[in-house]
N, C-alpha and C. Protein backbone atom coordinates (compact mmCIF):
# COMPACT_ATOMS: atom_id res chain seq x y z
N UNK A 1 0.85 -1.17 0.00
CA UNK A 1 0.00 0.00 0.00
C UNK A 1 0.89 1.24 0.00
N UNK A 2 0.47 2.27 -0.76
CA UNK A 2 1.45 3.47 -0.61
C UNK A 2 0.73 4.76 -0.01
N UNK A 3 1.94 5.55 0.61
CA UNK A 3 1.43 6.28 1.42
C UNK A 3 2.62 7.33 0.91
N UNK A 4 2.07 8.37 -0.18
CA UNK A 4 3.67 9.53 -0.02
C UNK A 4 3.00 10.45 1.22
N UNK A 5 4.42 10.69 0.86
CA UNK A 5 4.78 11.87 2.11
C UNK A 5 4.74 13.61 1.97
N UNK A 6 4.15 13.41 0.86
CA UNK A 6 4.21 14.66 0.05
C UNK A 6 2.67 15.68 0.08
N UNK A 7 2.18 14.43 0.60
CA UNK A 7 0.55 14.87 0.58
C UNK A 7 0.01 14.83 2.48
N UNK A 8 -1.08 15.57 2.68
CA UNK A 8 -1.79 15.42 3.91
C UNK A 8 -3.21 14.28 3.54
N UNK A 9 -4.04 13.98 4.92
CA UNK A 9 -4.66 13.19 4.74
C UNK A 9 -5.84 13.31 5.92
N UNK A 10 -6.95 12.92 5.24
CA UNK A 10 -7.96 12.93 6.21
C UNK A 10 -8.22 11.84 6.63
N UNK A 11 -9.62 11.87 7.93
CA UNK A 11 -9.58 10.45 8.45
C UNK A 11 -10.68 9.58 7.56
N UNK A 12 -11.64 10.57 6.49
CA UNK A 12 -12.06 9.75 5.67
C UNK A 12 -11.51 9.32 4.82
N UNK A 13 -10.55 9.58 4.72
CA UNK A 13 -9.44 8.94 3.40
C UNK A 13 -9.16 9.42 2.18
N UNK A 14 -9.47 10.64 2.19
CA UNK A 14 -9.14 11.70 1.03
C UNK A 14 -7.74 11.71 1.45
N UNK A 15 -6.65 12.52 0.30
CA UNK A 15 -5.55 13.53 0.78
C UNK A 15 -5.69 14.77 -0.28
N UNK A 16 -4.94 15.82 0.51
CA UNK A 16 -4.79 16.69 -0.58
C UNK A 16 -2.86 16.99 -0.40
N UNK A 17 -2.61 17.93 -2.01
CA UNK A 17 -1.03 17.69 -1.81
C UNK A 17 -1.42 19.52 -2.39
N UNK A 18 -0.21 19.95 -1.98
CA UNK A 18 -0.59 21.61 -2.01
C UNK A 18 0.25 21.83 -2.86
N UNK A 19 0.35 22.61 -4.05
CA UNK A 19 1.48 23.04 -5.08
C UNK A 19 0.98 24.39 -5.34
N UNK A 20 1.90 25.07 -5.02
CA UNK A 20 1.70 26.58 -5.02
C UNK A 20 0.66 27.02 -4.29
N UNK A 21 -0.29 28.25 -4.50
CA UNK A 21 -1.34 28.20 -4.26
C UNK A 21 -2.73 27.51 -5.35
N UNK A 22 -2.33 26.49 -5.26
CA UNK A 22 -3.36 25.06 -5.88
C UNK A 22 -3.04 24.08 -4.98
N UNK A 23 -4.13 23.27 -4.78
CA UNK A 23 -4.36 22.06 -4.14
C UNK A 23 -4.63 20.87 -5.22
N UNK A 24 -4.47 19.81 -5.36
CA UNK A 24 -4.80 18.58 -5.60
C UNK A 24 -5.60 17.83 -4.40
N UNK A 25 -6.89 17.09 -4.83
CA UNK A 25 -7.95 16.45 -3.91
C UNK A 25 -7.92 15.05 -4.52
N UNK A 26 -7.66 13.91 -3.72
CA UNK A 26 -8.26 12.86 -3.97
C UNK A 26 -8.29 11.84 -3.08
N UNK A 27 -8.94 10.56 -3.54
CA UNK A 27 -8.84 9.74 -2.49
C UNK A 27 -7.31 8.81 -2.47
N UNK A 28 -7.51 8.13 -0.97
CA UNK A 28 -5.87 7.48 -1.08
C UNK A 28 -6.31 6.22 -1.54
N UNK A 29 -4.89 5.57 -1.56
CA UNK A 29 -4.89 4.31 -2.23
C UNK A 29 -5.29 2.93 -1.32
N UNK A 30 -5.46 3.26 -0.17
CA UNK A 30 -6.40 2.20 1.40
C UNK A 30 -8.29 2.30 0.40
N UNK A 31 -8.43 3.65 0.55
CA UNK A 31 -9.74 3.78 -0.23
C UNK A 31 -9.90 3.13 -1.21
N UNK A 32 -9.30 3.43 -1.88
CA UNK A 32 -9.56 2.94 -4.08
C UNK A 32 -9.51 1.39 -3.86
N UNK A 33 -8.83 0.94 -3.00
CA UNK A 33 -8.50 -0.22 -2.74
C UNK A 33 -9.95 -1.25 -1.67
N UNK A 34 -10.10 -0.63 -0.63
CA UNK A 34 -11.32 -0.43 -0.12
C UNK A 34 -12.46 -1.04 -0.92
N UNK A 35 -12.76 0.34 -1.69
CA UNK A 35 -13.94 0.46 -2.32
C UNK A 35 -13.68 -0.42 -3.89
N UNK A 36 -13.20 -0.97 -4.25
CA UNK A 36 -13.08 -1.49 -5.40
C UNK A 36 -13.41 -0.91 -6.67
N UNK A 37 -13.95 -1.66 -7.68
CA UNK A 37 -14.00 -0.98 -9.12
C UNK A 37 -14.69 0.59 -9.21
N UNK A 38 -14.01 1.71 -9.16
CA UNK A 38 -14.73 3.13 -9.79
C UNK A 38 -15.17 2.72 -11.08
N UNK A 39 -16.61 3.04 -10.85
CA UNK A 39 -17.46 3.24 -11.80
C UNK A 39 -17.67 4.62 -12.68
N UNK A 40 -17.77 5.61 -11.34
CA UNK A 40 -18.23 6.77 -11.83
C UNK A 40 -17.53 8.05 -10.97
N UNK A 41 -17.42 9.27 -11.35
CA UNK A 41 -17.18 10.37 -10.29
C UNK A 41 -18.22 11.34 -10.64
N UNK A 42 -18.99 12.11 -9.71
CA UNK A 42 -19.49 13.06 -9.94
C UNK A 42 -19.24 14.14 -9.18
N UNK A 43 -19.03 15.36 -9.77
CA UNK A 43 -18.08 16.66 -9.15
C UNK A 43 -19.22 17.76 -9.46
N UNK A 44 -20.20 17.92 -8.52
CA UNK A 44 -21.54 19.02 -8.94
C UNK A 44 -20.89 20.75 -8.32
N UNK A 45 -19.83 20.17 -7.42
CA UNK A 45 -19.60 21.74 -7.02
C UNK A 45 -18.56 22.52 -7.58
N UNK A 46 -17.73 22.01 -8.81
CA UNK A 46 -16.71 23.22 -9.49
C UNK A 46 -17.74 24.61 -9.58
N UNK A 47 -16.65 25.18 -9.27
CA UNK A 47 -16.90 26.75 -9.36
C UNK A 47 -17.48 27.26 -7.44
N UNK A 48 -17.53 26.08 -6.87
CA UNK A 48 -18.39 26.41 -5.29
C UNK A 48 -16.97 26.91 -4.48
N UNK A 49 -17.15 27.56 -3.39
CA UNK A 49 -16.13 28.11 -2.23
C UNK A 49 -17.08 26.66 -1.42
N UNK A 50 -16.29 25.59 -0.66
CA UNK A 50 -16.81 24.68 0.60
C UNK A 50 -16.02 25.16 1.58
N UNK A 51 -16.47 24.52 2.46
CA UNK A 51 -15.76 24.55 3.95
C UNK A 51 -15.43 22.81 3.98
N UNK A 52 -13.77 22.95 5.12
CA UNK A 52 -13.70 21.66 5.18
C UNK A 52 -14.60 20.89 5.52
N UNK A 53 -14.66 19.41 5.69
CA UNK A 53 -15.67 18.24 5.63
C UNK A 53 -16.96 18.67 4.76
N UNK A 54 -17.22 19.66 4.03
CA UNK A 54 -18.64 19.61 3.48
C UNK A 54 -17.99 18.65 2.46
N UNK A 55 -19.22 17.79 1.59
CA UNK A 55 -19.46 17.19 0.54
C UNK A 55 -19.11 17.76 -0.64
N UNK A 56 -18.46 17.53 -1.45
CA UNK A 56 -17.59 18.33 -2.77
C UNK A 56 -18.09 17.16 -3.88
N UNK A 57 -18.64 15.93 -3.78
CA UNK A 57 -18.96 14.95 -5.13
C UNK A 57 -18.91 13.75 -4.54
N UNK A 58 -19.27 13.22 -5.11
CA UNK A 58 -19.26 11.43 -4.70
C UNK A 58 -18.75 10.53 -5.95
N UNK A 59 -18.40 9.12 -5.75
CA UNK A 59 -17.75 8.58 -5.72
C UNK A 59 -18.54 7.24 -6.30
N UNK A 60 -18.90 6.49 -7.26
CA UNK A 60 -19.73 5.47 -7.35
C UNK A 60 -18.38 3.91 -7.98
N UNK A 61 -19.01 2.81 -6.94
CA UNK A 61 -18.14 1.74 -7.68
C UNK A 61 -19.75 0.54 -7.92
N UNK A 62 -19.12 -0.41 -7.72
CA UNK A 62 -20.37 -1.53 -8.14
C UNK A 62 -21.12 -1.71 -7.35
N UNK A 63 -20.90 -1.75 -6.14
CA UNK A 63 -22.18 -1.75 -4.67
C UNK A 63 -22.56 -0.94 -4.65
N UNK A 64 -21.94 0.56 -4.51
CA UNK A 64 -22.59 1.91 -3.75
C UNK A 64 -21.92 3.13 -4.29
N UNK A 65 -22.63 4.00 -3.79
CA UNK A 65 -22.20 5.62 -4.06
C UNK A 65 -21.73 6.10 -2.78
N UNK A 66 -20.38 6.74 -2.72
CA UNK A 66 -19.62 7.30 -1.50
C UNK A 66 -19.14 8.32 -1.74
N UNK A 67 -19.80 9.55 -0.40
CA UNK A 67 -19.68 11.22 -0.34
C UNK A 67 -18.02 11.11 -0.67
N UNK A 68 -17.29 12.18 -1.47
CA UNK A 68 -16.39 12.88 -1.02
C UNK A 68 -16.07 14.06 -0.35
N UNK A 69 -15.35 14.04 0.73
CA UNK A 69 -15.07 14.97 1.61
C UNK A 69 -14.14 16.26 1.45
N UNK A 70 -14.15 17.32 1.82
CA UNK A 70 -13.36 18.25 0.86
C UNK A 70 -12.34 18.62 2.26
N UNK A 71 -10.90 18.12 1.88
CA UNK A 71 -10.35 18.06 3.38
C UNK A 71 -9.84 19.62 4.44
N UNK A 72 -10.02 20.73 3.31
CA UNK A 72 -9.71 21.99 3.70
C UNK A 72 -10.52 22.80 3.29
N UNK A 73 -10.89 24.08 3.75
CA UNK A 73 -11.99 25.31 3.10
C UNK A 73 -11.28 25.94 1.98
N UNK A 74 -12.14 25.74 0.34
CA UNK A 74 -11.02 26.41 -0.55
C UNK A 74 -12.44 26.27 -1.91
N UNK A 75 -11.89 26.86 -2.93
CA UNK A 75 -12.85 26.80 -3.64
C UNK A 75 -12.44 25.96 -4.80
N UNK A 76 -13.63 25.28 -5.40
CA UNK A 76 -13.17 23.66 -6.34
C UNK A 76 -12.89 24.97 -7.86
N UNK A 77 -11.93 24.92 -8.08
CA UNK A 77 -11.04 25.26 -9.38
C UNK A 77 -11.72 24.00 -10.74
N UNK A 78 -11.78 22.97 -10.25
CA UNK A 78 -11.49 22.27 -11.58
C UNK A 78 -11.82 20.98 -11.46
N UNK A 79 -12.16 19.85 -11.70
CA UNK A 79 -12.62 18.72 -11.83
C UNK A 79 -11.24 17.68 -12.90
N UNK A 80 -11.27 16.48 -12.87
CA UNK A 80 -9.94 16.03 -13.49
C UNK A 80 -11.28 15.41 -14.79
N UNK A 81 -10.76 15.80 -15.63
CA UNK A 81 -11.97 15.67 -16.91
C UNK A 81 -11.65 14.57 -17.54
N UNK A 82 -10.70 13.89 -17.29
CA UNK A 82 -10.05 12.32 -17.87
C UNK A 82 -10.71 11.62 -16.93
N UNK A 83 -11.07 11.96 -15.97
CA UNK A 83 -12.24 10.69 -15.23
C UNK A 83 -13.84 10.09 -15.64
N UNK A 84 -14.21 11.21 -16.37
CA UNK A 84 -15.26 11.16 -17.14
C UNK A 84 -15.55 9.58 -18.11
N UNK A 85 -14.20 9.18 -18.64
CA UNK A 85 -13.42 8.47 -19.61
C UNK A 85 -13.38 7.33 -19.14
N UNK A 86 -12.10 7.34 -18.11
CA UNK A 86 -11.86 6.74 -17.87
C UNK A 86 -11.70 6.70 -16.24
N UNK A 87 -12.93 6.30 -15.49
CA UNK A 87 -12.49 6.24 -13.51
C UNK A 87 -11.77 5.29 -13.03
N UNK A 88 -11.43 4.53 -13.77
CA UNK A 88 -10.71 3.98 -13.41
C UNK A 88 -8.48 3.81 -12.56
N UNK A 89 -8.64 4.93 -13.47
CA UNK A 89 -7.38 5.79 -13.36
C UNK A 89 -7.24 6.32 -11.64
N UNK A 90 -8.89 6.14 -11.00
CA UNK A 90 -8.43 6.53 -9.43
C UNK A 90 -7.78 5.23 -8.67
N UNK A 91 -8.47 3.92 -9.16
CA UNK A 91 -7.93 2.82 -8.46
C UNK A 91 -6.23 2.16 -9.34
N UNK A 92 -6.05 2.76 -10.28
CA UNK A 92 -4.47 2.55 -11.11
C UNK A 92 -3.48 3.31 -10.64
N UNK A 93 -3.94 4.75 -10.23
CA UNK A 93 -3.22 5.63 -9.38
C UNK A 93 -3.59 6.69 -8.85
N UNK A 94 -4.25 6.42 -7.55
CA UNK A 94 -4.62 7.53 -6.72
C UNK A 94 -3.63 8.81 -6.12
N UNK A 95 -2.94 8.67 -6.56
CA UNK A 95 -1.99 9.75 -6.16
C UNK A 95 -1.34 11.08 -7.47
N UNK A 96 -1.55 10.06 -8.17
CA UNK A 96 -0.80 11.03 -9.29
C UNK A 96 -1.95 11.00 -10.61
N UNK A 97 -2.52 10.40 -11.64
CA UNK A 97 -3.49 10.42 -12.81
C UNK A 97 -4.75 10.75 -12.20
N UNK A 98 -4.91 10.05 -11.19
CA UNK A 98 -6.19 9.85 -10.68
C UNK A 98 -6.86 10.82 -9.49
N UNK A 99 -5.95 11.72 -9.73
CA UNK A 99 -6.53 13.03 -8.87
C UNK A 99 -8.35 13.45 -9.11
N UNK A 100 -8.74 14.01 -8.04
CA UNK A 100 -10.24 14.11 -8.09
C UNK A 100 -10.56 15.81 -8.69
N UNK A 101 -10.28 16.66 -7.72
CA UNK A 101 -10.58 18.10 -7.86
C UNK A 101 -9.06 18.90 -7.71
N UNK A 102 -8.60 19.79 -8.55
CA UNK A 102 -7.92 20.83 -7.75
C UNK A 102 -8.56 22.12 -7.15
N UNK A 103 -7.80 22.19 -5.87
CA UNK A 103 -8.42 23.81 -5.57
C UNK A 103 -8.04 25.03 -5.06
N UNK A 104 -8.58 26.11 -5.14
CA UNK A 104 -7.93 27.24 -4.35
C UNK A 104 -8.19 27.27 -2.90
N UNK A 105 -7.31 26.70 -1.71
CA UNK A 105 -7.11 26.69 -0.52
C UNK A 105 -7.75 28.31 0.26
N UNK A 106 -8.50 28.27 0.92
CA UNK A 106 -8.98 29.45 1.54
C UNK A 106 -7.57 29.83 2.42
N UNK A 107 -7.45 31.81 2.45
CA UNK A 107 -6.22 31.70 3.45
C UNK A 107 -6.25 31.49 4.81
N UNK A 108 -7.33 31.03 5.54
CA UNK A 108 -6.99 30.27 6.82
C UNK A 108 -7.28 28.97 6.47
N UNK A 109 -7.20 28.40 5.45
CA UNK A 109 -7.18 26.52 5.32
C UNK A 109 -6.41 26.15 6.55
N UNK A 110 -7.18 25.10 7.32
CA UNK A 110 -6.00 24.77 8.16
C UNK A 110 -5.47 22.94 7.55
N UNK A 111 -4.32 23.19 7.13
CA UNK A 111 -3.86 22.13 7.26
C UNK A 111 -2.80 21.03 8.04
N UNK A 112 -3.20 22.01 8.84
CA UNK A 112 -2.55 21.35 10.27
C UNK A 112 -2.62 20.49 11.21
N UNK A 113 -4.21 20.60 10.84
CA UNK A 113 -5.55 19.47 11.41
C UNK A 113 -5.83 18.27 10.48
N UNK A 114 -4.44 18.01 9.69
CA UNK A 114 -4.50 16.70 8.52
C UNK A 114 -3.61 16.16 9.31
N UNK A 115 -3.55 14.68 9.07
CA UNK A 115 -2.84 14.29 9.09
C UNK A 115 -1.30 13.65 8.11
N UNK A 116 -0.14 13.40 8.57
CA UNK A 116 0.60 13.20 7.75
C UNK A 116 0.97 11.50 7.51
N UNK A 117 1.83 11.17 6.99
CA UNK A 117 1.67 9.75 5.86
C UNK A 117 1.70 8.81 7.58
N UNK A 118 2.72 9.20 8.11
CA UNK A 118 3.16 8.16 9.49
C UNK A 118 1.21 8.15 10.38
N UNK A 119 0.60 9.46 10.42
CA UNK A 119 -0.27 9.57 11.05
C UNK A 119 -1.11 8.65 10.43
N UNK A 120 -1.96 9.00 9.14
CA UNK A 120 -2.79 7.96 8.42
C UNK A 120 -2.09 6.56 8.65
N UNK A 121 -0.97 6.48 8.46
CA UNK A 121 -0.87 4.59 8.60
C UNK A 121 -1.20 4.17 9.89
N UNK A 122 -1.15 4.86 10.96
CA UNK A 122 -1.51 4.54 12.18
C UNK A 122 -3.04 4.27 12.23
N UNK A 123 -3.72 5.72 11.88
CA UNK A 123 -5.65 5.87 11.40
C UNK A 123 -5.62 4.25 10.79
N UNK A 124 -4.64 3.61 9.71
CA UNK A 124 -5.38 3.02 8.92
C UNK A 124 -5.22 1.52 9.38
N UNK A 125 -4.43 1.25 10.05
CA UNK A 125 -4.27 0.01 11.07
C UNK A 125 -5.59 -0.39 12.50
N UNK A 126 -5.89 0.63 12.57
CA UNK A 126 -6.51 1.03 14.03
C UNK A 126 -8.05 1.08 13.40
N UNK A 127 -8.44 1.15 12.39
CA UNK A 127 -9.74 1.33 11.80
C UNK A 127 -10.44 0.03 11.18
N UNK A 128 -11.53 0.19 10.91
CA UNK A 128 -12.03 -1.38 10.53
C UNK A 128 -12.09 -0.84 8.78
N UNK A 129 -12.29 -2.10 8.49
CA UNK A 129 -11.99 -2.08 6.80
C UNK A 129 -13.46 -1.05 6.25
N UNK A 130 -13.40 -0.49 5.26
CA UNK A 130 -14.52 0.57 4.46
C UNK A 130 -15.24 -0.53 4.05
N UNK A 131 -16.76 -0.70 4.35
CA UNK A 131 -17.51 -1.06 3.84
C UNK A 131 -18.57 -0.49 3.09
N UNK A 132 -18.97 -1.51 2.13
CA UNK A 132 -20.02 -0.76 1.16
C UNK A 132 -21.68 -0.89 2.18
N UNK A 133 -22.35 0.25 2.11
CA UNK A 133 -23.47 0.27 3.18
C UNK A 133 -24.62 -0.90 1.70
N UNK A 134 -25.39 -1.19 2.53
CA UNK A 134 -26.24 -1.85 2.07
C UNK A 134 -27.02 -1.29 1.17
N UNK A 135 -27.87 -1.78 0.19
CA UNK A 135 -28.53 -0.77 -0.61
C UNK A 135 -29.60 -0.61 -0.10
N UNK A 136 -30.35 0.72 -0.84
CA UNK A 136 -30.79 1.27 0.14
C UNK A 136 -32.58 1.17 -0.36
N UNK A 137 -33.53 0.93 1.02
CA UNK A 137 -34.65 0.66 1.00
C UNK A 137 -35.38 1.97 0.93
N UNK A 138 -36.49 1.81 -0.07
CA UNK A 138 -37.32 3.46 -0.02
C UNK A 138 -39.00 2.74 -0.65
N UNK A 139 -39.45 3.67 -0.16
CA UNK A 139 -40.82 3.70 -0.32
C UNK A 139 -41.13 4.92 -1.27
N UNK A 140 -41.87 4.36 -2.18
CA UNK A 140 -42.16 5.42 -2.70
C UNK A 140 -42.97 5.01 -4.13
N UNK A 141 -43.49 6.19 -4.90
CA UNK A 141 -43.99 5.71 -6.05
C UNK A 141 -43.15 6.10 -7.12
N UNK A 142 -43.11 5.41 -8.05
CA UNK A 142 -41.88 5.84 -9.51
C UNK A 142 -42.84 6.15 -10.49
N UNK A 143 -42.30 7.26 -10.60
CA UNK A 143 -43.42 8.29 -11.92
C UNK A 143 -41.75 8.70 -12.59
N UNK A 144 -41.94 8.51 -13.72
CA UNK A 144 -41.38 8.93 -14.38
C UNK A 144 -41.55 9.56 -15.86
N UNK A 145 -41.63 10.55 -16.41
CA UNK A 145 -42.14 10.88 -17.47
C UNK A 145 -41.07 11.76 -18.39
N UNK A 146 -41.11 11.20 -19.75
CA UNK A 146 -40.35 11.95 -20.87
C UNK A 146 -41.30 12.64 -21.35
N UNK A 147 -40.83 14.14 -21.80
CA UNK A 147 -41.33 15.03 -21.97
C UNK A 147 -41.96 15.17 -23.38
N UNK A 148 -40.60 14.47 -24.33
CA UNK A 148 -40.46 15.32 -25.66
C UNK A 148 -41.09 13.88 -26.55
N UNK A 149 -41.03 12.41 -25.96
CA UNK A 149 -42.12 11.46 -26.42
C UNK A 149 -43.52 11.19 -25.93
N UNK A 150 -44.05 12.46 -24.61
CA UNK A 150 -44.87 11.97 -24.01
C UNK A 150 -45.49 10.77 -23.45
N UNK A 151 -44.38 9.51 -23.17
CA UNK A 151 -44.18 8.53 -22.82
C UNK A 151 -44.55 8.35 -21.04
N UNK A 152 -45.07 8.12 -20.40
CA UNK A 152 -45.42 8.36 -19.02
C UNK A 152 -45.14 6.73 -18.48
N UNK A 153 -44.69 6.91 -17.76
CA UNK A 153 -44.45 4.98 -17.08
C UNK A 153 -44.81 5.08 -15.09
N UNK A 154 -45.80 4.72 -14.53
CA UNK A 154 -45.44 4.53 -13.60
C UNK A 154 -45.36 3.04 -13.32
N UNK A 155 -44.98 2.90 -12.15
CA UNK A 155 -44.70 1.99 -11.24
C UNK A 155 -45.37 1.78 -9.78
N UNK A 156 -46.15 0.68 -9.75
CA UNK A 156 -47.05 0.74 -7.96
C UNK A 156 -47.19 -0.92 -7.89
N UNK A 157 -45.45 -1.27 -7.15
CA UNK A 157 -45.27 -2.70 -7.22
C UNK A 157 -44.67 -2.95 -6.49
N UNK A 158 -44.45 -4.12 -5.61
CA UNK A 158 -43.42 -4.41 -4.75
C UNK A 158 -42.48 -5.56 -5.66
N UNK A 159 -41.21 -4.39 -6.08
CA UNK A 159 -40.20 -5.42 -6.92
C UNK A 159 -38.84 -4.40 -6.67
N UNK A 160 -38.61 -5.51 -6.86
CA UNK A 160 -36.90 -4.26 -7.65
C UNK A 160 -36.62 -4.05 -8.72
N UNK A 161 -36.78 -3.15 -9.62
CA UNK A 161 -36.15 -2.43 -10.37
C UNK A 161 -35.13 -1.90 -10.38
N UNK A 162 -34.78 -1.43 -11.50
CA UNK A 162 -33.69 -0.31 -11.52
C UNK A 162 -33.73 0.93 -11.54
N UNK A 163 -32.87 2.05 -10.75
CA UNK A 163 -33.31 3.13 -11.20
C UNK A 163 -32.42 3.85 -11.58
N UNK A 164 -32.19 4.99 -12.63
CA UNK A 164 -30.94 5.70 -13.29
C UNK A 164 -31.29 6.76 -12.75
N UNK A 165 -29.74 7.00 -11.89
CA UNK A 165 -29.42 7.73 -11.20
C UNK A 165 -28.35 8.59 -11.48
N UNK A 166 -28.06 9.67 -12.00
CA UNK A 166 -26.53 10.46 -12.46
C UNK A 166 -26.00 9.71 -13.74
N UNK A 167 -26.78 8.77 -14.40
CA UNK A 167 -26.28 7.73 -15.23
C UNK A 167 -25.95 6.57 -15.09
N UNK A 168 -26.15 6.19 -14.06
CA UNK A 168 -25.48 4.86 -13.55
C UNK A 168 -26.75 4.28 -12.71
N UNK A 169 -26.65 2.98 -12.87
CA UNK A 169 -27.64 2.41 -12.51
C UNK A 169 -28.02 1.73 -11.20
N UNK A 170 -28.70 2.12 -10.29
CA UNK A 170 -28.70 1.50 -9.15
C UNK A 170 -30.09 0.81 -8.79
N UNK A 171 -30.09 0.17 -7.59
CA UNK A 171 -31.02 -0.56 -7.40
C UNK A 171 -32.10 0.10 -6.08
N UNK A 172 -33.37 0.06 -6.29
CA UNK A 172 -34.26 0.44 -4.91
C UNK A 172 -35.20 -0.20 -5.01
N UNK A 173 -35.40 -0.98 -3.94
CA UNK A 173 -36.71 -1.34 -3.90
C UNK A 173 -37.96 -0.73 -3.00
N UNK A 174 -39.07 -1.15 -4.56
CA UNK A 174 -40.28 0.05 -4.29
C UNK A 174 -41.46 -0.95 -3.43
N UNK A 175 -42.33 0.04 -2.67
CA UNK A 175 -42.95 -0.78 -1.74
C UNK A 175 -44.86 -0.47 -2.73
N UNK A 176 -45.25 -1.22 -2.54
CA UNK A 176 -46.69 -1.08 -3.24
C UNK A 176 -47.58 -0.10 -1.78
N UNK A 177 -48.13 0.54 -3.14
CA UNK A 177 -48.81 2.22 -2.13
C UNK A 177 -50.28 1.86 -2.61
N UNK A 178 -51.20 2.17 -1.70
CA UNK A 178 -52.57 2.07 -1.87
C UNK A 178 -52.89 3.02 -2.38
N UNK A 179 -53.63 2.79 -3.54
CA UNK A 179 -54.36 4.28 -4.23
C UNK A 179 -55.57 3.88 -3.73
């Protein structure tokens, strides 16, 4: 497992590595490893100012979709647009191709409150392995309607289906509703 030394690290398992005033965001290689095949990235906040730990995009592999954490207050500059392509490039190399967001570091970012490579290996010994949460149960009715074929489909069934979500396909199961 690699751990440079060049980068800081959170306890959800992001790091960021600071070059100039730009940041590099991504997850480490315990994670990519973790979570298995990237499927997908989705990055809804380029152009946003976050504060550390808010939600900056998530993360989809074959079980589940997982928040990414934004490890300092700074604003998302840029998205890595070769992930689009190819996501895979986060679990081939999370450190260097497979970068997530760069950003502009707010000037009180504290990155002091990261930890460094010796610290995370300690976090990552001492922690239980990342699991994928279960999928997830909802109630509800599925209406779905295209606009431009006037095509209308609902759904009032107890099954599983599929549902497309950001493009990618996940699973919910729907509970039958009394009309």
């Amino acid at each position: 497992m690699n751990f440079p030394t060049n980068v800081k690290y959170t306890k959800e398992h992001e790091w960021i590595r600071l070059e100039g005033d730009v940041a590099y965001v991504g997850i480490t290689d315990y994670a990519q490893e973790q979570l298995g095949d990237i499927v997908f990235v989705d990055i809804p906040t380029e152009g946003e100012t976050l504060a550390a730990d808010e939600v900056f995009g998530t993360i989809e592999v074959v079980k589940t979709i997982s928040d990414l954490f934004l490890p300092v207050t700074g604003e998302i500059l840029e998205q890595n647009e070769a992930l689009a392509d190819q996501p895979e490039l986060v679990n081939q190399d999370p450190y260097g191709e497979g970068w997530l967001i760069k950003i502009k570091p707010a000037a009180d970012a504290d990155f002091d409150s990261l930890l460094d490579a010796e610290a995370y290996k300690a976090l990552k010994a001492t922690s239980p392995p990342i699991t994928a949460p279960a999928p997830a149960m909802c109630s509800l009715s599925f209406h779905f309607k295209l606009t431009m074929t006037q095509i209308i489909i609902t759904t009032r069934a107890e099954s599983m289906i599929p549902v497309i979500y950001h493009g990618i396909l996940s699973r919910c199961i729907m509970s039958r509703q009394n009309t």
